[in-house]
Protein backbone atom coordinates (compact mmCIF):
# COMPACT_ATOMS: atom_id res chain seq x y z
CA UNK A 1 0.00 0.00 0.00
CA UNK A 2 1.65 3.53 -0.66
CA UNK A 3 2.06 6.15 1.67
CA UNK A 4 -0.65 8.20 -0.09
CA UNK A 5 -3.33 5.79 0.70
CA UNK A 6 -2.30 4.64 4.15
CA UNK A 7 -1.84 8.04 5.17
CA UNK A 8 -5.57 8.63 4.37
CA UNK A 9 -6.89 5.03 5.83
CA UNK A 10 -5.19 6.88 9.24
CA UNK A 11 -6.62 10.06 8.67
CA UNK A 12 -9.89 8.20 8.64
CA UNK A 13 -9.51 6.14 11.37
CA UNK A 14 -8.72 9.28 13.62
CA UNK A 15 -11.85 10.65 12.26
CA UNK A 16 -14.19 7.86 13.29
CA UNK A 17 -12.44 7.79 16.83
CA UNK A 18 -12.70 11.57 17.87
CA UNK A 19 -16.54 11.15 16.50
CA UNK A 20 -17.07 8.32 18.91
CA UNK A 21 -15.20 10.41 21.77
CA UNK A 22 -17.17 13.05 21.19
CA UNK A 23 -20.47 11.42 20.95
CA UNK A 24 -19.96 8.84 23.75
CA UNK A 25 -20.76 5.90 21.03
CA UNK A 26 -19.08 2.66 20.77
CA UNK A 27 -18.57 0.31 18.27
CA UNK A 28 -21.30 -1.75 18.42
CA UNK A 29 -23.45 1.18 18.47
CA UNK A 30 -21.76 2.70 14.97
CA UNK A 31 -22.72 -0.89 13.36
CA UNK A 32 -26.58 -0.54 14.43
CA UNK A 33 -26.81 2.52 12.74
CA UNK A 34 -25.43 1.49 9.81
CA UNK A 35 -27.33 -1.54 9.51
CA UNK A 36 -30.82 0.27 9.82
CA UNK A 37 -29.86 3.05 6.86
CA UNK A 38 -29.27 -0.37 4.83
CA UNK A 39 -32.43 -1.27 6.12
CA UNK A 40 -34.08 1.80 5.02
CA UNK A 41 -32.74 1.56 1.63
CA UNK A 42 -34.00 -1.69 0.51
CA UNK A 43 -37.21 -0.49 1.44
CA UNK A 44 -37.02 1.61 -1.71
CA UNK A 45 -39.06 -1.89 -3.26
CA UNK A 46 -42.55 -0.68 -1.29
CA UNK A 47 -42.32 2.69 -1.86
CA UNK A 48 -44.99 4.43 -3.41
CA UNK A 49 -43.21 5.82 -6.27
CA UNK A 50 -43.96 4.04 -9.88
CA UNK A 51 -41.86 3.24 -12.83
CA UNK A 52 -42.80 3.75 -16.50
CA UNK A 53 -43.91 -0.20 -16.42
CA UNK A 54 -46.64 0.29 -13.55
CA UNK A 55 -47.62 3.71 -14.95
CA UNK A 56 -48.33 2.40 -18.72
CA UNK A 57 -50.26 -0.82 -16.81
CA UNK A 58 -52.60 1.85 -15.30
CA UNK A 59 -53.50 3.52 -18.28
CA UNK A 60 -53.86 0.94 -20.08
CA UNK A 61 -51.16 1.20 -22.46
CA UNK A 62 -49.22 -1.49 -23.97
CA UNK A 63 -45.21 -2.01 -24.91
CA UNK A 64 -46.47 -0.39 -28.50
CA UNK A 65 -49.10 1.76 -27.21
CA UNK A 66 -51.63 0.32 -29.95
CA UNK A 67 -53.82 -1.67 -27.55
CA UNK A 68 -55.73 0.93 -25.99
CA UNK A 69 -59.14 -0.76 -25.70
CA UNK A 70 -62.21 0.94 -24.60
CA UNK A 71 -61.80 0.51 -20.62
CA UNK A 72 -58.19 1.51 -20.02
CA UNK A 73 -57.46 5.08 -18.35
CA UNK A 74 -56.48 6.88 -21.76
CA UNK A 75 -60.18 6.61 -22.99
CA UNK A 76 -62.01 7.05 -19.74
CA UNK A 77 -60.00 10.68 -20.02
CA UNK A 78 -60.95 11.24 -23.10
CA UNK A 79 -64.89 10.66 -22.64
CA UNK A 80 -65.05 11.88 -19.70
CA UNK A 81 -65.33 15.48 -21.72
CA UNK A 82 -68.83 13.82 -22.84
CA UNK A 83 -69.43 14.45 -19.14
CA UNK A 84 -68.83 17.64 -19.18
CA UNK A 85 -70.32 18.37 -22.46
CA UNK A 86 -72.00 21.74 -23.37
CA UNK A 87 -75.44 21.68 -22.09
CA UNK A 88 -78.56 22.57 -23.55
CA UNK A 89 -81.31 23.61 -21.65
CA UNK A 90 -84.36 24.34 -24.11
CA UNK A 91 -83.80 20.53 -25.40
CA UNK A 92 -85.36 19.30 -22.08
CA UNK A 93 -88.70 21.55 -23.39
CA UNK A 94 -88.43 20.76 -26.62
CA UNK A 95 -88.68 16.94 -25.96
CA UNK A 96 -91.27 17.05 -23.71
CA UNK A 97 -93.16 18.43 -26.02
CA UNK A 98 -92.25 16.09 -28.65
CA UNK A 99 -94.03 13.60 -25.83
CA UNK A 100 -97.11 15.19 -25.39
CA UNK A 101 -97.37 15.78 -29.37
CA UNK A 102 -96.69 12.54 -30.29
CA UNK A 103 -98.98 10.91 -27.58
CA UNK A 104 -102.13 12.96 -29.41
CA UNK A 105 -100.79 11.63 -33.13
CA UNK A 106 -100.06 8.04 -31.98
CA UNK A 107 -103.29 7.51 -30.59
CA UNK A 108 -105.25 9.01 -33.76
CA UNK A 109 -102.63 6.66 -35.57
CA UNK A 110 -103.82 3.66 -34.14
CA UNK A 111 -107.05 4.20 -32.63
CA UNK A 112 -105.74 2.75 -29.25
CA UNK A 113 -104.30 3.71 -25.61
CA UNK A 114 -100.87 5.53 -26.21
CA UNK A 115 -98.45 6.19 -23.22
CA UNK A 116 -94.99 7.44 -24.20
CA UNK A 117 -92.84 8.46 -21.64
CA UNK A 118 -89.33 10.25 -21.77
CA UNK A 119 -86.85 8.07 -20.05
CA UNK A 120 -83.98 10.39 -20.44
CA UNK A 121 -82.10 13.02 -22.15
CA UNK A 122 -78.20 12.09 -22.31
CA UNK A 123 -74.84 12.85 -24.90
CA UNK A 124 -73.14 10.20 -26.56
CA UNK A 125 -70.94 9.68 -29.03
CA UNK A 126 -72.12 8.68 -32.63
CA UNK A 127 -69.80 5.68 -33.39
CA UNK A 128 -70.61 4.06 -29.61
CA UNK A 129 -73.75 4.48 -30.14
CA UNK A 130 -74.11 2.96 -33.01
CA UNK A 131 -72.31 -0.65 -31.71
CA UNK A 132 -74.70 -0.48 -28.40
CA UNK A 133 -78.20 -0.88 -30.75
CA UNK A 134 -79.51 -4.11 -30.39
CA UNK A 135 -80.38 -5.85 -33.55
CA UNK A 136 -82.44 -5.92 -35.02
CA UNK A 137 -84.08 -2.82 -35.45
CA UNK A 138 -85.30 -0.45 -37.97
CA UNK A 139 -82.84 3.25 -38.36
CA UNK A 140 -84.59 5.81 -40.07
CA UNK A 141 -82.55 8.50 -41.49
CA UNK A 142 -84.16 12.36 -41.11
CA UNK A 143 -82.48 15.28 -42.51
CA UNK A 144 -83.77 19.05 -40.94
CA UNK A 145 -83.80 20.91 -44.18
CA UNK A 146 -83.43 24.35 -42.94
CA UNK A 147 -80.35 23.42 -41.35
CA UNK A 148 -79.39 21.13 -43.97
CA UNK A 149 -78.10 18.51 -41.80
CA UNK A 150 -79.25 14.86 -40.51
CA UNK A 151 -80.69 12.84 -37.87
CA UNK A 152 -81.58 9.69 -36.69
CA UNK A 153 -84.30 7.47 -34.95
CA UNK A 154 -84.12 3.99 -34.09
CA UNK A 155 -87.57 1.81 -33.61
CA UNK A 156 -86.58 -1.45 -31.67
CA UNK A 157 -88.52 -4.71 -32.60
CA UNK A 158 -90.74 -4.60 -30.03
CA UNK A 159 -92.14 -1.43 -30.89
CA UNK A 160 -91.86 -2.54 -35.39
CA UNK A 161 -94.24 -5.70 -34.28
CA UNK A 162 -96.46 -3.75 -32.13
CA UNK A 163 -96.75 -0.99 -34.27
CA UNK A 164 -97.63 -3.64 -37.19
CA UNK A 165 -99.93 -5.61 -34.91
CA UNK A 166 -101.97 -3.00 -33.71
CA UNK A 167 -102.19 -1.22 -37.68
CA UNK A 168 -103.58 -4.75 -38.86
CA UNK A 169 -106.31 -5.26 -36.05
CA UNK A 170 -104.88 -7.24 -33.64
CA UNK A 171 -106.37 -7.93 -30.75
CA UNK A 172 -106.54 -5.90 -27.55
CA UNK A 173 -105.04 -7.39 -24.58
CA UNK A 174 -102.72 -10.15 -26.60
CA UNK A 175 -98.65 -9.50 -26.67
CA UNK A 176 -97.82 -9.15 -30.18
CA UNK A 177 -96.20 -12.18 -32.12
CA UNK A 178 -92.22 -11.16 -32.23
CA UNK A 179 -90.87 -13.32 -35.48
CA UNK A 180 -87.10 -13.37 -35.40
CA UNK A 181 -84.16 -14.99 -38.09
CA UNK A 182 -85.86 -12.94 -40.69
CA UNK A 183 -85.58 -9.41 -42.43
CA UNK A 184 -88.87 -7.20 -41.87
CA UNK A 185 -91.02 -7.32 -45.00
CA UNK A 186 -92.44 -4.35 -47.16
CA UNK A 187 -95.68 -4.16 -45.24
CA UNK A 188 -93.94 -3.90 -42.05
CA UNK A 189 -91.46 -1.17 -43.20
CA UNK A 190 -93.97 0.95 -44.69
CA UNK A 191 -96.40 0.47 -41.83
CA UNK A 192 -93.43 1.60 -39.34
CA UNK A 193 -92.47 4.47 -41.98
CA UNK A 194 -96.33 5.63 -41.63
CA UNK A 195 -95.42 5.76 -37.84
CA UNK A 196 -91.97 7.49 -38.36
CA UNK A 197 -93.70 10.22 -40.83
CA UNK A 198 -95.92 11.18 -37.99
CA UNK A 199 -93.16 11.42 -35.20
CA UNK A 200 -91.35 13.49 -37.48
CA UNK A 201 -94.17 16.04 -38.29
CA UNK A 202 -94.15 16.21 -34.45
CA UNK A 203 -90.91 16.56 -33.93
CA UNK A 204 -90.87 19.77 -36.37
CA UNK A 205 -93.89 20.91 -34.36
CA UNK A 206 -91.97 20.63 -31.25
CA UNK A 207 -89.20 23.34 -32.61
CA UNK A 208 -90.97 25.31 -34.25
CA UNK A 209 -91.64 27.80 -31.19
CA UNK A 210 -87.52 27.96 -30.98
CA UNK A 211 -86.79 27.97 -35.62
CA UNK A 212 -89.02 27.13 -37.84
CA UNK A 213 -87.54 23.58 -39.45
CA UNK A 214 -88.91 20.80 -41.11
CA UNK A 215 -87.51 16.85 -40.95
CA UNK A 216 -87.78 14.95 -44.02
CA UNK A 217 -88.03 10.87 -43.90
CA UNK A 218 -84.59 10.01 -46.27
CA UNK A 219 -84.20 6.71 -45.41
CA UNK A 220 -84.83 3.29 -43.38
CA UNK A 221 -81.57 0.93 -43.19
CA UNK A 222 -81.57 -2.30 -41.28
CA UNK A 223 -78.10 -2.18 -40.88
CA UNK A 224 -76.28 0.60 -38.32
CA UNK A 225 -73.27 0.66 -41.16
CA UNK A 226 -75.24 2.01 -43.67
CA UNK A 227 -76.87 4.64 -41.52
CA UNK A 228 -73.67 6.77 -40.71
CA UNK A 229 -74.51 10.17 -40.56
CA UNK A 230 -71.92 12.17 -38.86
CA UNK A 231 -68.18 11.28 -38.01
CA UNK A 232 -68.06 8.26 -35.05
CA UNK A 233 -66.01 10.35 -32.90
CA UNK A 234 -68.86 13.42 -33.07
CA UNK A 235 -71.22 14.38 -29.62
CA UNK A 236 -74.77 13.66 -30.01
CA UNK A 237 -78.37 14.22 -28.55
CA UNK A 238 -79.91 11.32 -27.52
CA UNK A 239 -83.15 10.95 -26.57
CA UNK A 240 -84.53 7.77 -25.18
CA UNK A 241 -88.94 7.14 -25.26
CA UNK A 242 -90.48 4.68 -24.74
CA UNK A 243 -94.18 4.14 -26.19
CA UNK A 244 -96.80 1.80 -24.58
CA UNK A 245 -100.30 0.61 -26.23
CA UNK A 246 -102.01 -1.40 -24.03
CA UNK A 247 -99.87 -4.40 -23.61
CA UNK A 248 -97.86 -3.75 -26.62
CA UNK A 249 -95.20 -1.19 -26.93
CA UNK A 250 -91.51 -0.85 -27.01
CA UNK A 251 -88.60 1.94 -27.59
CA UNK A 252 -87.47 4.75 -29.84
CA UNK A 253 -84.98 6.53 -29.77
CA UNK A 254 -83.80 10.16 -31.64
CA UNK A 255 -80.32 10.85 -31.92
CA UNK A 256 -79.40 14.41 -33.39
CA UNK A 257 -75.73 15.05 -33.92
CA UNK A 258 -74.79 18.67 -32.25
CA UNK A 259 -73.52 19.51 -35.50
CA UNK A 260 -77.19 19.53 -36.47
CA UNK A 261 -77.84 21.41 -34.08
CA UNK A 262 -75.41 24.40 -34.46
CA UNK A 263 -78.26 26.87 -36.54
CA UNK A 264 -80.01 27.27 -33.45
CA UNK A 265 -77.09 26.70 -30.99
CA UNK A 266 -78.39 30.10 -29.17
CA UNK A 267 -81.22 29.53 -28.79
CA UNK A 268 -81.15 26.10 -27.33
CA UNK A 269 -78.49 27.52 -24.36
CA UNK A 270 -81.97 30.10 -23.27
CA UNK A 271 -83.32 28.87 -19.94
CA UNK A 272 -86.99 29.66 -21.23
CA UNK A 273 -88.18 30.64 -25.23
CA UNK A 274 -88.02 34.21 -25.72
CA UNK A 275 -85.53 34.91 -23.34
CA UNK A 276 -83.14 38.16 -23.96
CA UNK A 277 -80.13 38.14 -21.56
CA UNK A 278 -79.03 42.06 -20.19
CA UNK A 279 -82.13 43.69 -22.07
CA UNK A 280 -83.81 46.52 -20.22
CA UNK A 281 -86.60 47.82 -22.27
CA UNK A 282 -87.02 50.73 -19.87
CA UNK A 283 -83.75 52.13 -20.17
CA UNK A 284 -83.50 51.37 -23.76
CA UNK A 285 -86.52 53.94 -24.15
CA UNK A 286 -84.59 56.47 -21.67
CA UNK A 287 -81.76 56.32 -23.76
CA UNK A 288 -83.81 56.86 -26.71
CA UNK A 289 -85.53 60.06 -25.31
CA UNK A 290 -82.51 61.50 -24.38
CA UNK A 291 -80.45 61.55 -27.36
CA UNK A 292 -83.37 62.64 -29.49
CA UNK A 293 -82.38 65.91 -27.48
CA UNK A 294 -79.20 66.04 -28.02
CA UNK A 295 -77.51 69.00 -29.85
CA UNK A 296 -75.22 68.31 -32.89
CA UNK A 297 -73.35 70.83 -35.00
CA UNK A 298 -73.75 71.00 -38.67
CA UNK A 299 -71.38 72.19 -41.27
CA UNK A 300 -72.61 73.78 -44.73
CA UNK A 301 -69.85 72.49 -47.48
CA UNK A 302 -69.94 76.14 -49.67
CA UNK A 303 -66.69 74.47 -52.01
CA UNK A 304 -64.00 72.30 -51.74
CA UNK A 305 -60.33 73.15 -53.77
CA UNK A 306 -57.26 71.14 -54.13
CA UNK A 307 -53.95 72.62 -54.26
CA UNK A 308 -50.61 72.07 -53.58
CA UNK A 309 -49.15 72.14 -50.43
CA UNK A 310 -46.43 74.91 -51.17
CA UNK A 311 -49.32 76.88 -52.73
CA UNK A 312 -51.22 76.76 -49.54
CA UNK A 313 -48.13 77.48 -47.62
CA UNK A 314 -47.66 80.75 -49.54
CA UNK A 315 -51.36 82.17 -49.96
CA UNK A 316 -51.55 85.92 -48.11
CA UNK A 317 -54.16 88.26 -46.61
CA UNK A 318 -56.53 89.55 -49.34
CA UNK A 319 -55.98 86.75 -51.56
CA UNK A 320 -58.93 85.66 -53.68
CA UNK A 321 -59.72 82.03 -54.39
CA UNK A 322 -62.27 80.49 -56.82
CA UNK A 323 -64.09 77.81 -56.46
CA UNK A 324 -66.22 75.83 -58.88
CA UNK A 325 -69.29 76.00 -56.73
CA UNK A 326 -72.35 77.58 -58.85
CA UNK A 327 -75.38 79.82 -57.00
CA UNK A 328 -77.73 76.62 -58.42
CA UNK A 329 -75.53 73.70 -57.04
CA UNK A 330 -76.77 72.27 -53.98
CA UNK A 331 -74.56 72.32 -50.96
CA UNK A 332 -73.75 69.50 -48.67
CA UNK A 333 -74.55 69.28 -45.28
CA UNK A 334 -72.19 67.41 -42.97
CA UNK A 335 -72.57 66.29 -39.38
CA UNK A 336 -68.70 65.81 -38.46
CA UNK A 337 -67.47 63.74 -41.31
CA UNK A 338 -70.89 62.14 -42.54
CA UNK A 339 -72.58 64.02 -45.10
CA UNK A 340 -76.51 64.01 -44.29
CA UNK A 341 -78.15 66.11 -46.48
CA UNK A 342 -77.99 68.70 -49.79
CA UNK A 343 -80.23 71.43 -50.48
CA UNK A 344 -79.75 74.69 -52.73
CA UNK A 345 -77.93 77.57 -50.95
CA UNK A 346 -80.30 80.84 -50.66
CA UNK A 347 -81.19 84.09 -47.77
CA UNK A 348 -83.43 84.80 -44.85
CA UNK A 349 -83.54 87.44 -43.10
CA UNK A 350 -80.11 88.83 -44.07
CA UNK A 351 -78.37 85.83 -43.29
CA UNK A 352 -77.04 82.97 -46.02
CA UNK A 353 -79.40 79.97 -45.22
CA UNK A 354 -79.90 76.02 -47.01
CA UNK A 355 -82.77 74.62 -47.75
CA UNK A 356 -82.70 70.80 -47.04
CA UNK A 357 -84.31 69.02 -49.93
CA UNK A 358 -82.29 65.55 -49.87
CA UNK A 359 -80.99 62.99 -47.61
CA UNK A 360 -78.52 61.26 -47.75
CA UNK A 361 -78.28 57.61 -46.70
CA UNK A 362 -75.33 56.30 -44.88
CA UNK A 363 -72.84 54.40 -47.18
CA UNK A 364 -72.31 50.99 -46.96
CA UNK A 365 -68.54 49.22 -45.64
């Protein structure tokens, strides 16, 4: 060993020695402590602290981050803006009078008992939405001309062989007979698109207090592919009802992207129709009153001359200048930089007066 190196190994030892002294520790005691820090450190194992492996396990992310399925944490942060989304009050109203409208025309539809209720009112997105329908079932595509955009409402089988049952005669009091393994036929499609006509007309009937709009029947698809209508990652309205006759009855359900909905975004956000937000007619009127008495300064326009700058510079006391202004012209009269109106230019009473014959309207940016 060189002298470098024991010459430190004694420096150290000396060290260790006057810290004992001083502390009143022995050797024994020195080895205790050390073995509990050891201790402490290989506690490090249970500590609450996670690695990248545990923290892509709870989100649900794989070693190539392209098995995120529908459960993991990744999408649950994602929809969870659905939560969140922007909410529409006046859709509540709207529906619920879609319920009582539809109860009148149902019943005059089938001559029987119709109870409809309005389950609930929720946001969804369009591609989930589209997986969750159980099949089969009938989708009827409806496009709101005015806003030139498209809809959706989905009859469940229950309610197609109910509806068909109780349009053919069947008897009160007997569940209707549910044939399944089959695709509908013609007379039960156009029997159901009698049905979806009139929910439709109500459904128009139902906005009109809010816009004016009408929904058209486009389409009835059997299969949820063919019935795409918006993007699958796109927010939508969707309404759940559910319609009763008798014993008989099933659901339907109205989905209306918000896209659809944008026209008459405004108005939907109101907490009651006609509502005006900050509008005081009261003051308005004061307002009114009071600048209808306010005093403005007008300014006749005799002529107008262009020169140059130098020559404007340079003009003197008793100068004359001419302008092209006739006695007949009419002369403009300007409130600050607006001109308002022209008349010909004429005297009263010893004093050079204007006649106002002409307005003139503000221009146009």
């Amino acid at each position: 060993m060189s002298d470098s190196k024991q010459n430190a190994v004694k420096e150290t030892s000396e060290e260790k020695e006057a810290v004992k002294k001083n502390a009143g520790l022995t050797d024994e005691d020195i080895n205790n402590e050390i073995s509990a820090s050891d201790e402490d450190i290989d506690m490090g194992d249970d500590s609450p602290i996670l690695n990248k492996d545990e923290i892509d396990s709870l989100l649900g992310l794989g070693d190539d981050y392209a098995d995120i399925d529908d459960g993991s944490g990744v999408m649950a942060l994602i929809n969870s803006a659905l939560v969140n989304y922007e909410r529409l009050p006046m859709l509540d109203i709207v529906f619920d009078r879609l319920v009582r409208l539809m109860s009148t025309s149902l019943r005059n539809l089938t001559s029987d008992n119709v109870d409809i209720s309005l389950d609930h009112v929720s946001t969804v997105r369009f591609g989930d939405y589209l997986n969750s329908i159980p099949l089969p079932a009938m989708l009827s595509v409806f496009k709101a001309e005015e806003w030139d955009n498209y809809g959706l409402m989905v009859t469940d089988s229950s309610l197609i062989y109910s509806v068909v049952d109780v349009l053919l005669g069947g008897r009160k009091g007997t569940p209707s007979i549910r044939v399944e393994g089959r695709p509908y036929t013609t007379i039960e499609t156009k029997l159901v698109e009698r049905m979806i006509n009139v929910c439709l007309g109500d459904l128009s009937s139902a906005f009109d207090p809010l816009s004016p709009v009408t929904f058209a029947f486009e389409r009835m698809e059997t299969n949820p592919r063919f019935a795409t209508i918006t993007q699958s990652g796109n927010a939508c309205v969707l309404a759940r009802m559910r319609i009763d006759m008798g014993d008989r009855g099933g659901r339907a359900e109205i989905l209306i992207p918000y896209a659809t909905l944008e026209p008459i975004r405004e108005l939907l956000l109101q907490m009651f129709m006609g509502e005006k937000f900050g509008r005081d007619s009261i003051w308005e009127s004061h307002l009114t009153e009071e600048l209808l008495q306010t005093d403005i300064y007008l300014s006749a326009i005799l002529g107008e001359l262009t020169m140059p700058l130098d020559t404007m510079l340079n003009l003197k006391k008793g100068q004359t200048l001419y302008f092209n202004t006739k006695p007949e012209d009419k002369i403009e009269l300007c409130c600050g930089d607006f001109p308002i109106y022209k008349g010909p230019m004429g005297q009263k009473q010893g004093k050079i007066a204007v006649k106002i014959e002409n307005y003139i309207p503000p221009k146009k940016d």
